[in-house]
C-alpha atoms as a PDB file:
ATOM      1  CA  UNK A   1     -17.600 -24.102 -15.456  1.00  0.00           C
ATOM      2  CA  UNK A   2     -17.458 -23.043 -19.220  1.00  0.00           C
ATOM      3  CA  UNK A   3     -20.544 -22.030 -19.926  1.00  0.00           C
ATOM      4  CA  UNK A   4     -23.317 -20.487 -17.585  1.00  0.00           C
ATOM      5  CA  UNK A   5     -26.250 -22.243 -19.502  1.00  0.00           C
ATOM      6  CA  UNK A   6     -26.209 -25.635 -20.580  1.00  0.00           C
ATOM      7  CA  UNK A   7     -28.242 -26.952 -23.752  1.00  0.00           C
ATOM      8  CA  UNK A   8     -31.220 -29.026 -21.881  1.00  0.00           C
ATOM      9  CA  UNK A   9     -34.210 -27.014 -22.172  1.00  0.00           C
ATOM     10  CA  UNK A  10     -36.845 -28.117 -19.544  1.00  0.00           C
ATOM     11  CA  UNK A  11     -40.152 -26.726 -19.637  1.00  0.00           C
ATOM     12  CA  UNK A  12     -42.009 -25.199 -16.737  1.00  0.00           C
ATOM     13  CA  UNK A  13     -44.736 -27.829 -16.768  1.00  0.00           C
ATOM     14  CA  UNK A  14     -42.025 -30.472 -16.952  1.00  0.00           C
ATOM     15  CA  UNK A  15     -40.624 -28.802 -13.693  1.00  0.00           C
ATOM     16  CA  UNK A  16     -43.802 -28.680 -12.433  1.00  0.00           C
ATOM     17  CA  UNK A  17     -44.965 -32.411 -12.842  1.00  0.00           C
ATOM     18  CA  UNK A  18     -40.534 -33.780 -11.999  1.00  0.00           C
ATOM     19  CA  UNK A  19     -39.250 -31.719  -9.757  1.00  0.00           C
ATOM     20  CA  UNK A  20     -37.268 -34.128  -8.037  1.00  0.00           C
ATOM     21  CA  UNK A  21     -35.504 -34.897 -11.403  1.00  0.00           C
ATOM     22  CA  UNK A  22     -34.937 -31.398 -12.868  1.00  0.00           C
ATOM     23  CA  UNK A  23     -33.300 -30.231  -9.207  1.00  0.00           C
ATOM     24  CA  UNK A  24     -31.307 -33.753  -9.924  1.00  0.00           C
ATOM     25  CA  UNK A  25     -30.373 -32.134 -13.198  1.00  0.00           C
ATOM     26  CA  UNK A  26     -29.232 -29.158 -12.032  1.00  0.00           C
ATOM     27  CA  UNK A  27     -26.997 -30.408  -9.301  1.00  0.00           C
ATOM     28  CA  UNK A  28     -25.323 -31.806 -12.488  1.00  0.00           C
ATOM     29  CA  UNK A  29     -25.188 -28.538 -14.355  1.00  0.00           C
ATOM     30  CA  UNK A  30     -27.470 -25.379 -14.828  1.00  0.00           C
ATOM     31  CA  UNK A  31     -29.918 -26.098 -17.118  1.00  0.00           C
ATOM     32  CA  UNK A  32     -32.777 -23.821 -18.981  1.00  0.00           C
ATOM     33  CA  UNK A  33     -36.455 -23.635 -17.628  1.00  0.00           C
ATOM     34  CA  UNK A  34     -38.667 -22.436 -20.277  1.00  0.00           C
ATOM     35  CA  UNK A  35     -42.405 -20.851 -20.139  1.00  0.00           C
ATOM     36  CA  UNK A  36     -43.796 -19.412 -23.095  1.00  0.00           C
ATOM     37  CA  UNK A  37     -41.597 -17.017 -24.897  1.00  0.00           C
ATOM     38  CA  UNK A  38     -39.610 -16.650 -21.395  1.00  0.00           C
ATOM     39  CA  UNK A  39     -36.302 -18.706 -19.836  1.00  0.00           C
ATOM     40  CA  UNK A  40     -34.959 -18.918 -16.532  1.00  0.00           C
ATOM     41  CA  UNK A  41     -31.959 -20.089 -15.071  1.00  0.00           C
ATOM     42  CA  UNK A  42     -31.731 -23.060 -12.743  1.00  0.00           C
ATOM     43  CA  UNK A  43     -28.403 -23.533 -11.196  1.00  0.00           C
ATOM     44  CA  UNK A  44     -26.437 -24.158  -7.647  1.00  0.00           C
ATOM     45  CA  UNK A  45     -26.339 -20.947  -5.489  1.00  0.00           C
ATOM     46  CA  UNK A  46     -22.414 -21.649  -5.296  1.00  0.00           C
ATOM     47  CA  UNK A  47     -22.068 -21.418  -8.674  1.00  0.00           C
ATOM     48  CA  UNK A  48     -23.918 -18.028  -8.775  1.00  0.00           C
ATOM     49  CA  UNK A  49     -22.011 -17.078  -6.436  1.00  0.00           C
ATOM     50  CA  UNK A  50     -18.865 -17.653  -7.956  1.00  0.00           C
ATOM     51  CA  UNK A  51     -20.577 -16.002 -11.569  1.00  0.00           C
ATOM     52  CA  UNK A  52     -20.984 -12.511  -9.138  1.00  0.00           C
ATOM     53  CA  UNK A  53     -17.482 -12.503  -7.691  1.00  0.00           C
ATOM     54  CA  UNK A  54     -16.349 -12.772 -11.043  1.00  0.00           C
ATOM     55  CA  UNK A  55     -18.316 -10.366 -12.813  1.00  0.00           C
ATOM     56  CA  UNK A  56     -17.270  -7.862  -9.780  1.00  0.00           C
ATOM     57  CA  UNK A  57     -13.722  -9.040  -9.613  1.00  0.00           C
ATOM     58  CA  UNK A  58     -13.750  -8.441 -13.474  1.00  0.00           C
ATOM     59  CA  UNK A  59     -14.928  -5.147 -13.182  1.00  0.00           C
ATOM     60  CA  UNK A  60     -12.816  -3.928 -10.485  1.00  0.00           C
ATOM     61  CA  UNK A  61      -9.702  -5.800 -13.270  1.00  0.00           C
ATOM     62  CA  UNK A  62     -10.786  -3.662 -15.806  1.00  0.00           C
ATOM     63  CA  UNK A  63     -10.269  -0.399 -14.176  1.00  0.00           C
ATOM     64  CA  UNK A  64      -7.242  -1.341 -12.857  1.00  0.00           C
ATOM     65  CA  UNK A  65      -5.687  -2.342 -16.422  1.00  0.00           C
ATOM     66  CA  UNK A  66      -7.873   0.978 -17.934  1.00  0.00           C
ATOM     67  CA  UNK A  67      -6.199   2.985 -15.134  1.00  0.00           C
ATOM     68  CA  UNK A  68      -2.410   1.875 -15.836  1.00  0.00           C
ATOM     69  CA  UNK A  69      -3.398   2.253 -19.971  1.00  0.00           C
ATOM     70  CA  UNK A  70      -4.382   6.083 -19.128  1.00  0.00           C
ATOM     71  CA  UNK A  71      -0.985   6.544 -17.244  1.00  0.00           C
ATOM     72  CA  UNK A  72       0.984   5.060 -20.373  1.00  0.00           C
ATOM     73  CA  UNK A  73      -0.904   7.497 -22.445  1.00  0.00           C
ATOM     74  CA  UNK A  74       0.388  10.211 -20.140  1.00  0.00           C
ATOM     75  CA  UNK A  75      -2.674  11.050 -18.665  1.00  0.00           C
ATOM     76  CA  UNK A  76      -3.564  12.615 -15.317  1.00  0.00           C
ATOM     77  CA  UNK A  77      -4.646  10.657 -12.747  1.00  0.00           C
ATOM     78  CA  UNK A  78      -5.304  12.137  -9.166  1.00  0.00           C
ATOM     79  CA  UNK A  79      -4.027  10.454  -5.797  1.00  0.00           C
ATOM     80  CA  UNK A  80      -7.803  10.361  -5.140  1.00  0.00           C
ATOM     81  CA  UNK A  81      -8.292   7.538  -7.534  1.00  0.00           C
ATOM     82  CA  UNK A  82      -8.265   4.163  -6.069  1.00  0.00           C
ATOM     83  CA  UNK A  83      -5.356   3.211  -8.223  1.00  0.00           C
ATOM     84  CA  UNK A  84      -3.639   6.361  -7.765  1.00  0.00           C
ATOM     85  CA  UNK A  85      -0.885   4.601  -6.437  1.00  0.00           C
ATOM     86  CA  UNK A  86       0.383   3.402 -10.244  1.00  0.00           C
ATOM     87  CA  UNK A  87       1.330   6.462 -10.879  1.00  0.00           C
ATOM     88  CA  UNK A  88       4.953   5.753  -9.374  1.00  0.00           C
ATOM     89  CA  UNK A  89       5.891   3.460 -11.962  1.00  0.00           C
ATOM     90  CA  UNK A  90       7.546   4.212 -15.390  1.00  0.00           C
ATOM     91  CA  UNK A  91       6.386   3.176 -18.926  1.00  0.00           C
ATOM     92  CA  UNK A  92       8.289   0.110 -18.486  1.00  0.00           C
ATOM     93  CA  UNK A  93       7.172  -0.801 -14.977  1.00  0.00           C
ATOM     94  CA  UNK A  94       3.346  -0.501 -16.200  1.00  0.00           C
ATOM     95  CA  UNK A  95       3.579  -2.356 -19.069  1.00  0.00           C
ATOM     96  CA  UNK A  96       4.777  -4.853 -16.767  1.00  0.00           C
ATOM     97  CA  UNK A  97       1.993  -4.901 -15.068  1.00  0.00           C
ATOM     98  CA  UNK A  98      -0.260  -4.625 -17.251  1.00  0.00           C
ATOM     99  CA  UNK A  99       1.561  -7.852 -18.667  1.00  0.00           C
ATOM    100  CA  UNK A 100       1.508 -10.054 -15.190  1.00  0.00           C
ATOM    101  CA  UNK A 101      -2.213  -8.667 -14.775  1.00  0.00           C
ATOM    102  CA  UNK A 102      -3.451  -9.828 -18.295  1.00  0.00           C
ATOM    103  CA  UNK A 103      -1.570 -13.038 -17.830  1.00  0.00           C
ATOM    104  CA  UNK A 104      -2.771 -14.160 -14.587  1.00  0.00           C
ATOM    105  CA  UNK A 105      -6.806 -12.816 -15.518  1.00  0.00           C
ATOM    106  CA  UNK A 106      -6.845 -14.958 -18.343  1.00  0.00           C
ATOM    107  CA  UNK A 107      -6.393 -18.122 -15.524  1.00  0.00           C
ATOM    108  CA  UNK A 108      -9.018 -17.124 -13.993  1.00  0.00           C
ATOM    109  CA  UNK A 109     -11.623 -19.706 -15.588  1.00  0.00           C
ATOM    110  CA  UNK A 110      -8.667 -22.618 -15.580  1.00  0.00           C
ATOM    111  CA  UNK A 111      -8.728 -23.347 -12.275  1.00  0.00           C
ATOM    112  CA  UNK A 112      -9.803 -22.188  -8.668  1.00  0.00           C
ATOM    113  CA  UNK A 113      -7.037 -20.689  -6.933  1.00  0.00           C
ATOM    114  CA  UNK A 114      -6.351 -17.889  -9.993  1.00  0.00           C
ATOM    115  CA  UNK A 115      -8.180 -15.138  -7.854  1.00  0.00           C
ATOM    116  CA  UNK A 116      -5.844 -15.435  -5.279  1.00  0.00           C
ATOM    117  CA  UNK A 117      -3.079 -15.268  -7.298  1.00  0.00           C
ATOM    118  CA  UNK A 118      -4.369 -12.522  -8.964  1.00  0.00           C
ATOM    119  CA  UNK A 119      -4.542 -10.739  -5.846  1.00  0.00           C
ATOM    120  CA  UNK A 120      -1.510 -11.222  -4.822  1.00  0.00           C
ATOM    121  CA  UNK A 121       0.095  -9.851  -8.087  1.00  0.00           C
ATOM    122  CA  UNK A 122      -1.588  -6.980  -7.232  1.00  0.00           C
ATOM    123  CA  UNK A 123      -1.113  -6.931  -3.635  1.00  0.00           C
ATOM    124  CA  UNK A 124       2.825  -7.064  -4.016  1.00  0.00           C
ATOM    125  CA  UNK A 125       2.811  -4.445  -6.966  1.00  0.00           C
ATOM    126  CA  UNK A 126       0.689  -1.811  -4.279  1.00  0.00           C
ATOM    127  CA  UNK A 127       3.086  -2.559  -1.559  1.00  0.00           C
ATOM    128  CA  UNK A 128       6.275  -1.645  -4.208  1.00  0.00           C
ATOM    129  CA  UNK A 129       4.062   1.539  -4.777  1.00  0.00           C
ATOM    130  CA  UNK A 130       3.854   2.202  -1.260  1.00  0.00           C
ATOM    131  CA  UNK A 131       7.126   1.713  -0.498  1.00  0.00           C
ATOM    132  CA  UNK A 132       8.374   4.244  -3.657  1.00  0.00           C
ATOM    133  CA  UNK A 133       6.064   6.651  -2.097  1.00  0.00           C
ATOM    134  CA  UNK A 134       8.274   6.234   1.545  1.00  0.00           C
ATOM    135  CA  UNK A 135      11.511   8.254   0.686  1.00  0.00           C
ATOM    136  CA  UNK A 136      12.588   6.677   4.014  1.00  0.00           C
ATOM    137  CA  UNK A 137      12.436   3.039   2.056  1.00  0.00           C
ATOM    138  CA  UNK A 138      12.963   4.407  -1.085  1.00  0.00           C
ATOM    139  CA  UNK A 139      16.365   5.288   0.295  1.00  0.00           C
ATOM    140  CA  UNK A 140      16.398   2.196   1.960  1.00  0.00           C
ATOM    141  CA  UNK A 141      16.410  -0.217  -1.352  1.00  0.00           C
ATOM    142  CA  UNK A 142      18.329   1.938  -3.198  1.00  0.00           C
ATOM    143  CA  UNK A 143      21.492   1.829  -1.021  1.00  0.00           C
ATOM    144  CA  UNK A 144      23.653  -0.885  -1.548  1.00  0.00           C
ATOM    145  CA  UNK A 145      24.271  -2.880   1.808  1.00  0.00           C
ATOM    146  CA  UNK A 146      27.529  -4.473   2.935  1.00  0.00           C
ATOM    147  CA  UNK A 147      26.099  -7.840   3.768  1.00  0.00           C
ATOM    148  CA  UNK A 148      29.686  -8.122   6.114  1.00  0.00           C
ATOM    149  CA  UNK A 149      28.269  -5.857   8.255  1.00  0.00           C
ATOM    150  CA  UNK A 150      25.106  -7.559   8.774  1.00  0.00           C
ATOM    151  CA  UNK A 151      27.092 -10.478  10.801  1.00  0.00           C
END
């Protein structure tokens, strides 16, 4: 959906004497229930729903790209923080990130599945940062293997 509110303007005593045909409406689209010099919002719950995950998901985005900015700007950040863990990657690594982030946020309102893809950007860049923090598999994918051996 592109825009939250759409440009049909209902008013309350409309509502009141059609309410059949407003909620018709609004099963279309949201639309705008005025009263005086007030407006409300009339739209599906699923829809709302999707408008909260968003605006949390968003928020939760945004300190994850504010957190890898900091570390490019050579700041501190503590293993405390909850994305602590990009601290193990160079300039070059978190700009990186930063780019396949940015990239896959801006999807977000093109189609459905772009969460989920987002998360698993994320997901797979944690589990690298994880596995730099094991010097056990550090060691592990930095040896080269003989792949004869493996037979």
């Amino acid at each position: 959906m592109n825009s939250i509110y759409s440009d049909e303007l209902i008013t309350a005593t409309e509502l009141n004497r059609q309410p059949g045909r407003v909620l018709d409406k609004a099963l279309e689209h949201p639309v705008t229930i005025t009263r005086n010099d007030q407006s409300f919002a009339l739209l599906r719950r699923e829809n709302v729903t999707l408008f909260v995950k968003a605006a949390q998901r968003s928020k939760e985005i945004v300190e994850l790209l504010s957190t890898a900015f900091r570390l490019l700007l050579k700041q501190k950040i503590g293993t405390e923080h909850p994305y602590g863990w990009l601290r193990v990657f160079d300039s070059d690594e978190l700009t990186e990130f930063i780019d396949e982030v940015t990239e896959a946020y801006r999807l977000v309102d093109l189609y459905e599945k772009a969460w989920d893809e987002l998360d698993a950007i994320i997901h797979e860049w944690h589990e690298s940062a994880l596995a730099i923090f094991n010097p056990e598999l550090e060691t592990a994918f930095s040896q080269t293997s003989d792949e004869a051996a493996l037979k």
